[in-house]
C-alpha atoms as a PDB file:
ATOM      1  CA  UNK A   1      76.883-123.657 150.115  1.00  0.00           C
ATOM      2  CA  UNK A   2      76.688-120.974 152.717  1.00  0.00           C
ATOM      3  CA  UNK A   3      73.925-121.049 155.244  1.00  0.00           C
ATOM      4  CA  UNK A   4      72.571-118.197 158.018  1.00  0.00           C
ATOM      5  CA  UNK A   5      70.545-120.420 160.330  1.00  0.00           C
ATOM      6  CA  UNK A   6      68.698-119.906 163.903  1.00  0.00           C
ATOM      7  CA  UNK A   7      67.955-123.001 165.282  1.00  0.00           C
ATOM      8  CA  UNK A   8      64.679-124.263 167.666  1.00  0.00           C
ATOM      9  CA  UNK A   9      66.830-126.561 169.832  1.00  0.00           C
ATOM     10  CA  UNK A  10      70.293-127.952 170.325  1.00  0.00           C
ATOM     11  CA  UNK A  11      69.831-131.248 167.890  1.00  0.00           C
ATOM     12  CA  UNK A  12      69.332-129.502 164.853  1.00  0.00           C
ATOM     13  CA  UNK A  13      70.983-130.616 161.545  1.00  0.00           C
ATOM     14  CA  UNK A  14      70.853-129.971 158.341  1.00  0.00           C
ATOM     15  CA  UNK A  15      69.967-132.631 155.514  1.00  0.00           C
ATOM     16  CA  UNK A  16      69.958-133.265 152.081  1.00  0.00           C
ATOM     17  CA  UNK A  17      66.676-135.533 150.643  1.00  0.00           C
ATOM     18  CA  UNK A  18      66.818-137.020 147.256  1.00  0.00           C
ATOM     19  CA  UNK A  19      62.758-135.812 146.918  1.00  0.00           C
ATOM     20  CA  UNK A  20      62.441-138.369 143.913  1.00  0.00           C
ATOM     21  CA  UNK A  21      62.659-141.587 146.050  1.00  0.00           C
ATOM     22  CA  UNK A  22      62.802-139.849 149.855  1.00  0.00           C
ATOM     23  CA  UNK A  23      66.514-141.341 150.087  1.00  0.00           C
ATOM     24  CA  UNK A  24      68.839-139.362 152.673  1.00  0.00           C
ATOM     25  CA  UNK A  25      71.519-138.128 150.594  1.00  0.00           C
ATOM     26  CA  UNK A  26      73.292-136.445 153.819  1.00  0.00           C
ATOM     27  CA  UNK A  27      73.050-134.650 157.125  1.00  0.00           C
ATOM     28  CA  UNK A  28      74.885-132.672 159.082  1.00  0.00           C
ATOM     29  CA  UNK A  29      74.851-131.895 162.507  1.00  0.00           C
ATOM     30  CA  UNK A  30      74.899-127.949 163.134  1.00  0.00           C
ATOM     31  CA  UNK A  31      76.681-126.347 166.002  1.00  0.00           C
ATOM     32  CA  UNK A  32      74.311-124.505 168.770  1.00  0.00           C
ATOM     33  CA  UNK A  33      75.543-121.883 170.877  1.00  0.00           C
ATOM     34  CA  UNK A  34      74.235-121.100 174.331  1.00  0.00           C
ATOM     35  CA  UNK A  35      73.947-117.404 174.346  1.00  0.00           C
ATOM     36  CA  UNK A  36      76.971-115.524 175.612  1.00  0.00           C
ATOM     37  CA  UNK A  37      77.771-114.804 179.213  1.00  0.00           C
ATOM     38  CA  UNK A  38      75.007-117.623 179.758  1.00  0.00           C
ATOM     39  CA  UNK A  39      77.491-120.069 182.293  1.00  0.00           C
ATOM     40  CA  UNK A  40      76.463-123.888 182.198  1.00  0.00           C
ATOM     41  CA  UNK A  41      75.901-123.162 186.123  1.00  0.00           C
ATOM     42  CA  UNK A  42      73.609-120.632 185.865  1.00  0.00           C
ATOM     43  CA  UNK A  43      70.918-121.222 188.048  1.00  0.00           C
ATOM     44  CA  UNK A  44      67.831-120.010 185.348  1.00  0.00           C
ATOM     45  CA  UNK A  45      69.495-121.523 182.072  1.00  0.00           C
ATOM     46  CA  UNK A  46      67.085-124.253 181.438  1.00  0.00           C
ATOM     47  CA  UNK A  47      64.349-121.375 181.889  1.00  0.00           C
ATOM     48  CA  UNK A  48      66.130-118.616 179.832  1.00  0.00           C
ATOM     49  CA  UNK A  49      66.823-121.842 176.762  1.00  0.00           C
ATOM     50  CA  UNK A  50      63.621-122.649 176.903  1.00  0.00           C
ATOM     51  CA  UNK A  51      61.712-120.031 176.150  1.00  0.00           C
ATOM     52  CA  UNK A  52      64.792-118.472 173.171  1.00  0.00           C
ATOM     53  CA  UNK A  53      64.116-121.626 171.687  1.00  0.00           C
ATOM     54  CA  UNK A  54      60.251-121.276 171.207  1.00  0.00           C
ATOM     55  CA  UNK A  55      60.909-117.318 169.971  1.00  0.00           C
ATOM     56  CA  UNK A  56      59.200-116.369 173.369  1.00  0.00           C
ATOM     57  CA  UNK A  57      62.294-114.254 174.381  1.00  0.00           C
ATOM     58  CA  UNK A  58      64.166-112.684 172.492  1.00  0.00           C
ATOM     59  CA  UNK A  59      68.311-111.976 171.646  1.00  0.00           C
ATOM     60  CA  UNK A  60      69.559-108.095 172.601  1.00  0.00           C
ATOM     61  CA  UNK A  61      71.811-108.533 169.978  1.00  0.00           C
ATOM     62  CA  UNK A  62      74.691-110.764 168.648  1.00  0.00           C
ATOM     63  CA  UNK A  63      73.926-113.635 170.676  1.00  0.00           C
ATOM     64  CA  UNK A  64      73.727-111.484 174.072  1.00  0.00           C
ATOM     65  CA  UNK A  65      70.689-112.344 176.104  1.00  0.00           C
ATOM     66  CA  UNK A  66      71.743-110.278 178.750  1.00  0.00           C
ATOM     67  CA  UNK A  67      69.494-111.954 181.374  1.00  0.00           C
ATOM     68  CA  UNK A  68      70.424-109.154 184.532  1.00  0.00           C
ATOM     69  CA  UNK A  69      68.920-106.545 182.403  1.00  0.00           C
ATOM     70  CA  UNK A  70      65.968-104.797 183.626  1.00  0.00           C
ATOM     71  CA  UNK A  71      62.860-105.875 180.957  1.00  0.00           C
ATOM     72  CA  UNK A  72      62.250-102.739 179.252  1.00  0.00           C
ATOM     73  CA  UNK A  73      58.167-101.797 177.939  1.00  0.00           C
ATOM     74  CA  UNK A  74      58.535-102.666 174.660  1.00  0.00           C
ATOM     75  CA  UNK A  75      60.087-105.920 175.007  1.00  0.00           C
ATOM     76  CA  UNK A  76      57.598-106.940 177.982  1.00  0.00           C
ATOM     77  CA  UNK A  77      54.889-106.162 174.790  1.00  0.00           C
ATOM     78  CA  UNK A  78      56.802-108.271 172.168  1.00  0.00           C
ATOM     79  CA  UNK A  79      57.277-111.625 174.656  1.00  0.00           C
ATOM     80  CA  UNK A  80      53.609-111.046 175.421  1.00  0.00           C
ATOM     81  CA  UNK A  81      52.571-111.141 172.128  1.00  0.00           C
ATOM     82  CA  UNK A  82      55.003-113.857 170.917  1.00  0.00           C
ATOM     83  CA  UNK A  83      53.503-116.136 173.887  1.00  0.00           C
ATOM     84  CA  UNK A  84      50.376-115.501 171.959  1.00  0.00           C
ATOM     85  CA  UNK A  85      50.517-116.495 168.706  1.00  0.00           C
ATOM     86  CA  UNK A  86      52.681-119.496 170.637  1.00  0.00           C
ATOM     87  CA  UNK A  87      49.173-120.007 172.295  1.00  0.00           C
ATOM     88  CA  UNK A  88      47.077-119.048 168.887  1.00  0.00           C
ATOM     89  CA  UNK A  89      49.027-122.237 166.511  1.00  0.00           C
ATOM     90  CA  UNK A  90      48.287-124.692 169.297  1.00  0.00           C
ATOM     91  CA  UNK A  91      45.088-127.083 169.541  1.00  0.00           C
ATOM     92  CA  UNK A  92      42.759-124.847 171.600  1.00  0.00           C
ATOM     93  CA  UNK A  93      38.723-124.358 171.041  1.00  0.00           C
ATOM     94  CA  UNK A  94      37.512-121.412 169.186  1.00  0.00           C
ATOM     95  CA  UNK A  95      36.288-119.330 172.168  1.00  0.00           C
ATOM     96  CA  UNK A  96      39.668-119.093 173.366  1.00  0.00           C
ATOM     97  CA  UNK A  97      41.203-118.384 169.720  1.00  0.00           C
ATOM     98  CA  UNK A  98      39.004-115.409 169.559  1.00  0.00           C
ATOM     99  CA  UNK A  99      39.895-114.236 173.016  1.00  0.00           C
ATOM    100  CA  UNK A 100      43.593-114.596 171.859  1.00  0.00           C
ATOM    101  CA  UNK A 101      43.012-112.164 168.467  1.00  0.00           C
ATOM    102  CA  UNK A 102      41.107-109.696 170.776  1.00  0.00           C
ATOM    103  CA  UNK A 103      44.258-109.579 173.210  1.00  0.00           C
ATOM    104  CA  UNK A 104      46.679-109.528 170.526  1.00  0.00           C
ATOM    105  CA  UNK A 105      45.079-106.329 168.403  1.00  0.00           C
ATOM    106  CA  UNK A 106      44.927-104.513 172.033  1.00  0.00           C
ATOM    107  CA  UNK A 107      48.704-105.921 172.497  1.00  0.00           C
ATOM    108  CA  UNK A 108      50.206-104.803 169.065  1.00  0.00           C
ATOM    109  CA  UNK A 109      48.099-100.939 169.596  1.00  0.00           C
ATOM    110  CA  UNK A 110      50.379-100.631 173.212  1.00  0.00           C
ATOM    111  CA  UNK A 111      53.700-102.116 171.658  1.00  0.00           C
ATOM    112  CA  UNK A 112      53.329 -99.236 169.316  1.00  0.00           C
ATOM    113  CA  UNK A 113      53.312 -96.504 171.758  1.00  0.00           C
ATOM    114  CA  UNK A 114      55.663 -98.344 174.192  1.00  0.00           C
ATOM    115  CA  UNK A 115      59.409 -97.168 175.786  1.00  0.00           C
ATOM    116  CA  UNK A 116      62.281 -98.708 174.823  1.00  0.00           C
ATOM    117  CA  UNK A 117      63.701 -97.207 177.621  1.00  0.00           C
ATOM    118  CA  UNK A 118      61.448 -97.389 180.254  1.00  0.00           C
ATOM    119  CA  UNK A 119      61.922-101.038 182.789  1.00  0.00           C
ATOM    120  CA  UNK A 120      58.649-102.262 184.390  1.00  0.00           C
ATOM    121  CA  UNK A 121      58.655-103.864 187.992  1.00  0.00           C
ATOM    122  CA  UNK A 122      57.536-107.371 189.225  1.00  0.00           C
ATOM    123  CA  UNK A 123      54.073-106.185 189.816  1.00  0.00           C
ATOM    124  CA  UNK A 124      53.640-103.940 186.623  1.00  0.00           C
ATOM    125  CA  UNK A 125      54.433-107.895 185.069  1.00  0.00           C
ATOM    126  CA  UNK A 126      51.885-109.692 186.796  1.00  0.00           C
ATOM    127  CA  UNK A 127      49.452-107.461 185.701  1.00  0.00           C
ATOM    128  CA  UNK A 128      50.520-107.744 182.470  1.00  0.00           C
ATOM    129  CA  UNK A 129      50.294-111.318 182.470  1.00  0.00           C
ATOM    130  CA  UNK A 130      47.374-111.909 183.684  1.00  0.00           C
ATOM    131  CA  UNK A 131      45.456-109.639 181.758  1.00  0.00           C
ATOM    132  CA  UNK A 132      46.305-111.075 178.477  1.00  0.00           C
ATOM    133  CA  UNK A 133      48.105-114.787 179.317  1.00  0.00           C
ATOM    134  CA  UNK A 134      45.672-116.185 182.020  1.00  0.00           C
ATOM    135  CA  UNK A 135      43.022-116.725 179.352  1.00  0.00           C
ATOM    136  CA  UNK A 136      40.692-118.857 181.729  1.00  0.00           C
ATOM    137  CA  UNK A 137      40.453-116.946 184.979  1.00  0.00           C
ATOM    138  CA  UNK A 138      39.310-119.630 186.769  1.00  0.00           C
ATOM    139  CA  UNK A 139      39.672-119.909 190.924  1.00  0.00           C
ATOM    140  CA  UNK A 140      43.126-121.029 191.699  1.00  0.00           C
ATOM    141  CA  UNK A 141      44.460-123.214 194.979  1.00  0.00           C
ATOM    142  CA  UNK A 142      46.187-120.775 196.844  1.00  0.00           C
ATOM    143  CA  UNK A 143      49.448-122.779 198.021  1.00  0.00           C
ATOM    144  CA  UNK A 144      51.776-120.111 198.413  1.00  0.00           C
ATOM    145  CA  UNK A 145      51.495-116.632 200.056  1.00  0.00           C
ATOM    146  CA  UNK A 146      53.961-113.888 200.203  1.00  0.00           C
ATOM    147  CA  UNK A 147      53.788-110.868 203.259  1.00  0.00           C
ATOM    148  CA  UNK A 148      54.213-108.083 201.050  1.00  0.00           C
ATOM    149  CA  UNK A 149      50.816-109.049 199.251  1.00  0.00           C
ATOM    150  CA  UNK A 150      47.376-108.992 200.313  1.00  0.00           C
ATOM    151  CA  UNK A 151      44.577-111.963 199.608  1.00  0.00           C
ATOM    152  CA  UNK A 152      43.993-110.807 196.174  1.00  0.00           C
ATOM    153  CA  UNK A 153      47.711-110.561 195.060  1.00  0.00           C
ATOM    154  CA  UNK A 154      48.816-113.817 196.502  1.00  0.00           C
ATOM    155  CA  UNK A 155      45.592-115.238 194.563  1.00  0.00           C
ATOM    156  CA  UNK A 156      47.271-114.210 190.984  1.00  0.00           C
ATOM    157  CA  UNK A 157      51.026-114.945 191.956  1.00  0.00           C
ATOM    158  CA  UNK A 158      49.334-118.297 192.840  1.00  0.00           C
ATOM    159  CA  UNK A 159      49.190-118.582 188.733  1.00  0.00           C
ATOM    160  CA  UNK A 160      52.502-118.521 188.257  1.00  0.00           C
ATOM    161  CA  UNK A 161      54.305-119.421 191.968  1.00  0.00           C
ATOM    162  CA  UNK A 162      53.595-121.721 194.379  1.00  0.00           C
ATOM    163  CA  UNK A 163      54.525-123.831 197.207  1.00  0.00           C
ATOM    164  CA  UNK A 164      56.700-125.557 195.055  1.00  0.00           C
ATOM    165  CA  UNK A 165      57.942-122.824 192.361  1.00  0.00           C
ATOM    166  CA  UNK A 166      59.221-119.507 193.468  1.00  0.00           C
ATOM    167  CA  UNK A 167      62.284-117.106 192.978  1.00  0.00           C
ATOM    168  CA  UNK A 168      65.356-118.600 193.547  1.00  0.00           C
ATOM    169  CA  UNK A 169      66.370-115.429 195.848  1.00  0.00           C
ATOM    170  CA  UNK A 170      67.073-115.103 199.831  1.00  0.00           C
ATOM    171  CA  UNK A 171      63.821-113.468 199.889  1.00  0.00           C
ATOM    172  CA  UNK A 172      61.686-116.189 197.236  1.00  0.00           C
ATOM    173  CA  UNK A 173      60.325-118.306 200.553  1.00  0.00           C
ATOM    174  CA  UNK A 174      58.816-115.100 202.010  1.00  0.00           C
ATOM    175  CA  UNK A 175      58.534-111.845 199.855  1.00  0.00           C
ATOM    176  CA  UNK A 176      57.998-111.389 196.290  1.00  0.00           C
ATOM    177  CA  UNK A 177      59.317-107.897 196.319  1.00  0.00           C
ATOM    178  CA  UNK A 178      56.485-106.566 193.785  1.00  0.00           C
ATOM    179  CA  UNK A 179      58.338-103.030 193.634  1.00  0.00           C
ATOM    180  CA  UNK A 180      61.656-104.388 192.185  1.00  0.00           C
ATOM    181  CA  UNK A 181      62.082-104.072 188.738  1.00  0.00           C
ATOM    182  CA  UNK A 182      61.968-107.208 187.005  1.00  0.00           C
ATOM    183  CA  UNK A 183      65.087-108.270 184.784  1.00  0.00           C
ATOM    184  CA  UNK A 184      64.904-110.285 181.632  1.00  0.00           C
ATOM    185  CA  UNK A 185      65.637-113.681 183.425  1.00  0.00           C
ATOM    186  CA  UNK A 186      62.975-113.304 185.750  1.00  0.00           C
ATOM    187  CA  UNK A 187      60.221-112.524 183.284  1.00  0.00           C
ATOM    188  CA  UNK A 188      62.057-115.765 180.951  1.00  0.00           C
ATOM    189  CA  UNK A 189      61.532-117.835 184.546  1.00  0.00           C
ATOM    190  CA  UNK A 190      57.819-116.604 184.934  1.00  0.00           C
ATOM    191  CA  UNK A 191      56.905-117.244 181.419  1.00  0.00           C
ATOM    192  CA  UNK A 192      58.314-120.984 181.576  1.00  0.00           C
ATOM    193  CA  UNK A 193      56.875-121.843 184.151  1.00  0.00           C
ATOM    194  CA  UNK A 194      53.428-120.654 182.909  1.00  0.00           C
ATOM    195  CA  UNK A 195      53.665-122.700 179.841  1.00  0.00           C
ATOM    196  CA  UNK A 196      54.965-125.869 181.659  1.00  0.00           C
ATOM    197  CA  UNK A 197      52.991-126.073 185.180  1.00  0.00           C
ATOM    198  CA  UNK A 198      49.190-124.822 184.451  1.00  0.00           C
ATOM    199  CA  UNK A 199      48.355-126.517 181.085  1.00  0.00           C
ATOM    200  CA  UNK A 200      44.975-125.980 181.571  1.00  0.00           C
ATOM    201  CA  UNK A 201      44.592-122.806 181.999  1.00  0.00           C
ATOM    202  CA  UNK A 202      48.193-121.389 180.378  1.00  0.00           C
ATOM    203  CA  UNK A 203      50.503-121.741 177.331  1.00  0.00           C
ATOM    204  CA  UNK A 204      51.863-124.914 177.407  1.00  0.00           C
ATOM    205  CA  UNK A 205      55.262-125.208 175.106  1.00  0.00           C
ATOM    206  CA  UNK A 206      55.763-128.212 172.958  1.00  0.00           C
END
């Protein structure tokens, strides 16, 4: 037997159940690949894994992730919605469910009409995220305040960074750079730590 799989995380296996008395006939232990170019020292792995495994991010092709490529429009749309319906399966209360399908209809109309050329920068991602990720906009401790934002940007980075989380640049203490274009690591880094450090008000991945 010949199998094309994707796997969800790196202790997958295959096995074969005898469905008549729920005896274990065999298993097999599949092989998992980190993506290519992906070095065991690199400094955002854990982030960039993460978030492949729970189809948040997503391939460029053949196993490439490409994480120093600039985040183009389209794919900032797609890992938006995918975070989503991550969100929508999850055990959440019906108010937030509906704000969810509202976000998602307005999500898929901009995906349509989106570049898949055109790279969006730090800032244009923030905005992004928490227009349709921060789903309770509730008052947040401000811990953490960069000098190239005023009061009200430092407030919404405060989702995502703070005196504890922050890039992992010479400039991450001090500056968070909103003009830069954002690469496909950095928005994988963002969204992890959304789903892992604010499980109240975020995502939170299983």
């Amino acid at each position: 037997m010949i199998y094309d799989y994707k796997t969800l995380n790196k202790n997958a296996k295959f096995e074969i159940i005898n469905t008549y008395n729920s005896s274990n006939l065999a298993n097999k232990t599949v092989k998992v690949n980190n993506p290519k170019w992906l070095a065991t020292s690199y400094e955002y792995k854990t982030e960039v894994l993460t978030t492949l495994e729970q189809w948040i991010t997503s391939w460029i092709s053949k196993w490439y992730f490409l994480e120093n490529r600039e985040l183009t429009e389209y794919d900032a749309y797609t890992w938006i919605e995918n975070s989503l319906n991550e969100l929508k399966v999850q055990n959440i209360d019906q108010s937030t469910k509906n704000t969810i399908t509202t976000n998602l209809k307005e999500i898929d109309s901009k995906q349509k009409s989106a570049s898949k050329y055109n790279t969006i920068t730090r800032w244009q991602f923030l905005a992004l995220t928490y227009k349709y990720l921060i789903i309770n906009q509730s008052n947040v401790e401000l811990t953490k305040t960069y000098k190239d934002l005023n009061e009200d940007e430092n407030k919404i980075v405060n989702y995502i960074f703070n005196k504890n989380i922050t890039w992992k640049d010479q400039f991450g203490d001090s500056y968070f750079q909103p003009k830069l274009k954002i690469t496909r690591w950095e928005w994988a880094y963002m969204l992890s730590n959304i789903f892992n450090n604010y499980t109240n008000n975020f995502l939170t991945l299983k």
